[in-house]
C-alpha atoms as a PDB file:
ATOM      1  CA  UNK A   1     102.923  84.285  88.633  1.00  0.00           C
ATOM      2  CA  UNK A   2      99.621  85.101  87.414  1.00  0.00           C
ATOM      3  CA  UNK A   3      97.611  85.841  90.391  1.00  0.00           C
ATOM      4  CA  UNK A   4      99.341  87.621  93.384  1.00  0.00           C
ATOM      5  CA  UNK A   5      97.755  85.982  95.890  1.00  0.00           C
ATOM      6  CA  UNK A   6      99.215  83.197  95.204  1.00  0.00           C
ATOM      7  CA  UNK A   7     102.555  84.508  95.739  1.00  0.00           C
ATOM      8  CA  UNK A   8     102.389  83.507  99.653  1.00  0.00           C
ATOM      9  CA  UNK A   9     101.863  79.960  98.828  1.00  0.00           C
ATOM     10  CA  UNK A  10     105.895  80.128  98.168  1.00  0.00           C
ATOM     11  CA  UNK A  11     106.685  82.404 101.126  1.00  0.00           C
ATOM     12  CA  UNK A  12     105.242  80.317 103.855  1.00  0.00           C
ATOM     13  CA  UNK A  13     107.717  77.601 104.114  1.00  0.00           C
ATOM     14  CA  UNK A  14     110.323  79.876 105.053  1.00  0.00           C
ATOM     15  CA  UNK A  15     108.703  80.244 107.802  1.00  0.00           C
ATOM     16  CA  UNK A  16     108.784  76.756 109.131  1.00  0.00           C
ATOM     17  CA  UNK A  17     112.565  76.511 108.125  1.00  0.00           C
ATOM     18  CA  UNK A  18     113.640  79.494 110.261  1.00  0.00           C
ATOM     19  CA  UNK A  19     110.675  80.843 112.349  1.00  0.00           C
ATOM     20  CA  UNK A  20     112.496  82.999 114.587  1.00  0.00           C
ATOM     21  CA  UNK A  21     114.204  84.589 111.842  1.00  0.00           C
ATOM     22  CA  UNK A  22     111.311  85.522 109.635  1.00  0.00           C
ATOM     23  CA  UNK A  23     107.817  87.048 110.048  1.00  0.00           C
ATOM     24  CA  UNK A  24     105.134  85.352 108.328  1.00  0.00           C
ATOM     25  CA  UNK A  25     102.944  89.116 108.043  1.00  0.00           C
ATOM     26  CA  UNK A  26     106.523  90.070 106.212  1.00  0.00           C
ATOM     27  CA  UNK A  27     106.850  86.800 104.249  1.00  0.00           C
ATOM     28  CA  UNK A  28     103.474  87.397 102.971  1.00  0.00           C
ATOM     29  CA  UNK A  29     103.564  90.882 102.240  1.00  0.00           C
ATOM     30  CA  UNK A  30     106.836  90.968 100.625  1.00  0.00           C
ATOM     31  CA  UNK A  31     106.045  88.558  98.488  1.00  0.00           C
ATOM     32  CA  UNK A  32     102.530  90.556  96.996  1.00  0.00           C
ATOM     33  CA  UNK A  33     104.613  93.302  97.416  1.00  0.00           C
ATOM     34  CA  UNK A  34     105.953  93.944  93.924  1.00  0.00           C
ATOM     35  CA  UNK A  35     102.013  93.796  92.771  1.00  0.00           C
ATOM     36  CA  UNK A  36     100.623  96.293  94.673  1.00  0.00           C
ATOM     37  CA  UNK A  37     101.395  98.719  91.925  1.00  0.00           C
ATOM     38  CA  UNK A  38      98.283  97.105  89.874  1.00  0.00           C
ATOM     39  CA  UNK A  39      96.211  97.223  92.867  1.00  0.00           C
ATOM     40  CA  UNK A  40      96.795 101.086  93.515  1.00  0.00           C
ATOM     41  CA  UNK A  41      96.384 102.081  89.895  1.00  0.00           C
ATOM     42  CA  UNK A  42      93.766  99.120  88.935  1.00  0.00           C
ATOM     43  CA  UNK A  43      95.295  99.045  85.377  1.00  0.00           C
ATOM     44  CA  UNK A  44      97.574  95.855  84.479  1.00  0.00           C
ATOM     45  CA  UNK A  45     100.662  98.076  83.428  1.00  0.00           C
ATOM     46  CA  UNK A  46     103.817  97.725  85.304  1.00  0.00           C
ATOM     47  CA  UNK A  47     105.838 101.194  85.972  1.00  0.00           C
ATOM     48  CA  UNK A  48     107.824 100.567  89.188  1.00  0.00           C
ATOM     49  CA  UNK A  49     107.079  97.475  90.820  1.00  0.00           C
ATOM     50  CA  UNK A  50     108.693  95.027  89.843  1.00  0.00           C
ATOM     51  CA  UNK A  51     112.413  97.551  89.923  1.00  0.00           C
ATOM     52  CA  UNK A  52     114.996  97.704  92.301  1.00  0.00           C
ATOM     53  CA  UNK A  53     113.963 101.453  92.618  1.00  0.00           C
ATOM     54  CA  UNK A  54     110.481 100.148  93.186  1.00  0.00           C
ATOM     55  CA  UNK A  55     111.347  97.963  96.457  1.00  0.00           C
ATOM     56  CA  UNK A  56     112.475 101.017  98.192  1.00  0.00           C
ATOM     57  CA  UNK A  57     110.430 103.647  96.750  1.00  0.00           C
ATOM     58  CA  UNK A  58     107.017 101.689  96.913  1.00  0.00           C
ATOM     59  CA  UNK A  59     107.490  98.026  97.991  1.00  0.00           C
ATOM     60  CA  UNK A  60     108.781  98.925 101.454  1.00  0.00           C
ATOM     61  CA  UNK A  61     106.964 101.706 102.330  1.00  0.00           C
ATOM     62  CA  UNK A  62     103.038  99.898 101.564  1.00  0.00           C
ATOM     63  CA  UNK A  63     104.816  96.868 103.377  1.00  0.00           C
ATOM     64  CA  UNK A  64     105.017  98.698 106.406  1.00  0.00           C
ATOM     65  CA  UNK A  65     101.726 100.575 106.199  1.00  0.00           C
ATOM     66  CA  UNK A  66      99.961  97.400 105.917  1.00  0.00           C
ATOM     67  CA  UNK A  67     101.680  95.661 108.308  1.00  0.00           C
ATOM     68  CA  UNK A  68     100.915  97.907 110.967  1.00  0.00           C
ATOM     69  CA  UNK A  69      97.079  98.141 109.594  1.00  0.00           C
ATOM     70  CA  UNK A  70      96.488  94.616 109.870  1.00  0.00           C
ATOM     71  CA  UNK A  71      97.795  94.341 113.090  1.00  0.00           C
ATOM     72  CA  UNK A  72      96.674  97.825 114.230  1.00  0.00           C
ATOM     73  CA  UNK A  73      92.759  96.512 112.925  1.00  0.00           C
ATOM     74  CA  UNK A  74      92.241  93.391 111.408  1.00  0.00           C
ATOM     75  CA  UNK A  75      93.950  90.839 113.343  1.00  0.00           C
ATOM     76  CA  UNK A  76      91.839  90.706 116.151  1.00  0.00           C
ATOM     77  CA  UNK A  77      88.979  91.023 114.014  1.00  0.00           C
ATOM     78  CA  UNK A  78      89.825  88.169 111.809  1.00  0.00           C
ATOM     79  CA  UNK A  79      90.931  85.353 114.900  1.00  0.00           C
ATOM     80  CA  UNK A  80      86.986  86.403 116.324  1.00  0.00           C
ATOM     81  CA  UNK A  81      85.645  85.449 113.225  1.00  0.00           C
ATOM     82  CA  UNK A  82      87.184  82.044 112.633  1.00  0.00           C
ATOM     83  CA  UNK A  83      84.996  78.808 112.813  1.00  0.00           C
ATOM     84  CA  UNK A  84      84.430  77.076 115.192  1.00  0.00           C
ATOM     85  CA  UNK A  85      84.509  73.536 113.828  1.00  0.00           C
ATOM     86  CA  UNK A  86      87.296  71.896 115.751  1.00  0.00           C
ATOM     87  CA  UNK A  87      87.999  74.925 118.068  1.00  0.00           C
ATOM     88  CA  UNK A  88      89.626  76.795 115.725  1.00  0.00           C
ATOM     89  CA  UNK A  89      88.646  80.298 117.169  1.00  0.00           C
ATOM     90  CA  UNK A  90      90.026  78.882 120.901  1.00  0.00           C
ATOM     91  CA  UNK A  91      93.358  78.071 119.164  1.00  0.00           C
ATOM     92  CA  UNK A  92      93.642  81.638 117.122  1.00  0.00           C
ATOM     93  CA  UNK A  93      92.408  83.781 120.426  1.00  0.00           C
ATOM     94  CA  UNK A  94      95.328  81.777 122.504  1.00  0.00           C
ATOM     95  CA  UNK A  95      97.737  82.805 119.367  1.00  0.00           C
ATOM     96  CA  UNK A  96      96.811  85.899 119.200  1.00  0.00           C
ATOM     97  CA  UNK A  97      99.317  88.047 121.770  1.00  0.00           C
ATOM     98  CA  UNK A  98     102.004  86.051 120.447  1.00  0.00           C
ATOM     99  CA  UNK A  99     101.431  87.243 117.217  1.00  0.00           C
ATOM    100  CA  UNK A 100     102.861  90.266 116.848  1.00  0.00           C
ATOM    101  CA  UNK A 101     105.063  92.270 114.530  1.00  0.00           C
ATOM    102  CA  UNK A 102     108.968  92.577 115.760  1.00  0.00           C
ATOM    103  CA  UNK A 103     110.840  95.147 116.433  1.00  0.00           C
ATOM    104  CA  UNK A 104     114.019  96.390 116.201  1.00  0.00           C
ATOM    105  CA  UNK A 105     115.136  95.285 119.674  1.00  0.00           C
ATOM    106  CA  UNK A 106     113.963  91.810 118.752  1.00  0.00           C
ATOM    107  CA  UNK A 107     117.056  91.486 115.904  1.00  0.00           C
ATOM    108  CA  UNK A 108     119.474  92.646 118.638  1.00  0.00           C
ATOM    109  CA  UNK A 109     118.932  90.038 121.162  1.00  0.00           C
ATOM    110  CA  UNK A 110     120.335  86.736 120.225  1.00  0.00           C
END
């Protein structure tokens, strides 16, 4: 795919098919994730992102790191910054708790 941020586009139907199985801050990550390589290095080469070895060793790990960043200092951010055309901001403030990242005692109750 040509431009990475497209790459969500795909991933955010999962969510609707199963959203209490999958994260939508994972779905979208996961699915840049492979392209972060050219955004670290800002040359187009690809070394290790787009390998098995790469998922572990880089995909992963910046996964993670950005996950927590964006909802460590951006999320809140963002919702107060949404239009207010149609109460838009309401909506995303009343979202906003219940959008968190899960954890691993999430997975084990079923």
């Amino acid at each position: 795919m040509p431009f990475t941020f497209a790459h969500p586009t795909y991933a955010f139907p999962l969510k609707f098919i199963s959203p209490r199985w999958f994260s939508l801050t994972g779905l979208v990550l996961g699915s840049m994730a492979p392209d972060f390589e050219y955004f670290l290095a800002l040359e187009p080469y690809q070394t290790i992102g787009h390998s098995f070895a790469g998922f572990f060793l880089q995909g992963i790990p910046l996964c993670l790191l950005f996950a927590y960043l964006f909802h460590t200092f951006v999320k809140e951010s963002l919702v107060l910054h949404l239009p207010s055309i149609l109460d838009i901001n309401r909506r995303g403030y009343s979202l906003l708790s219940s959008w968190g990242l899960p954890t691993l005692s999430a997975f084990s109750h079923t």
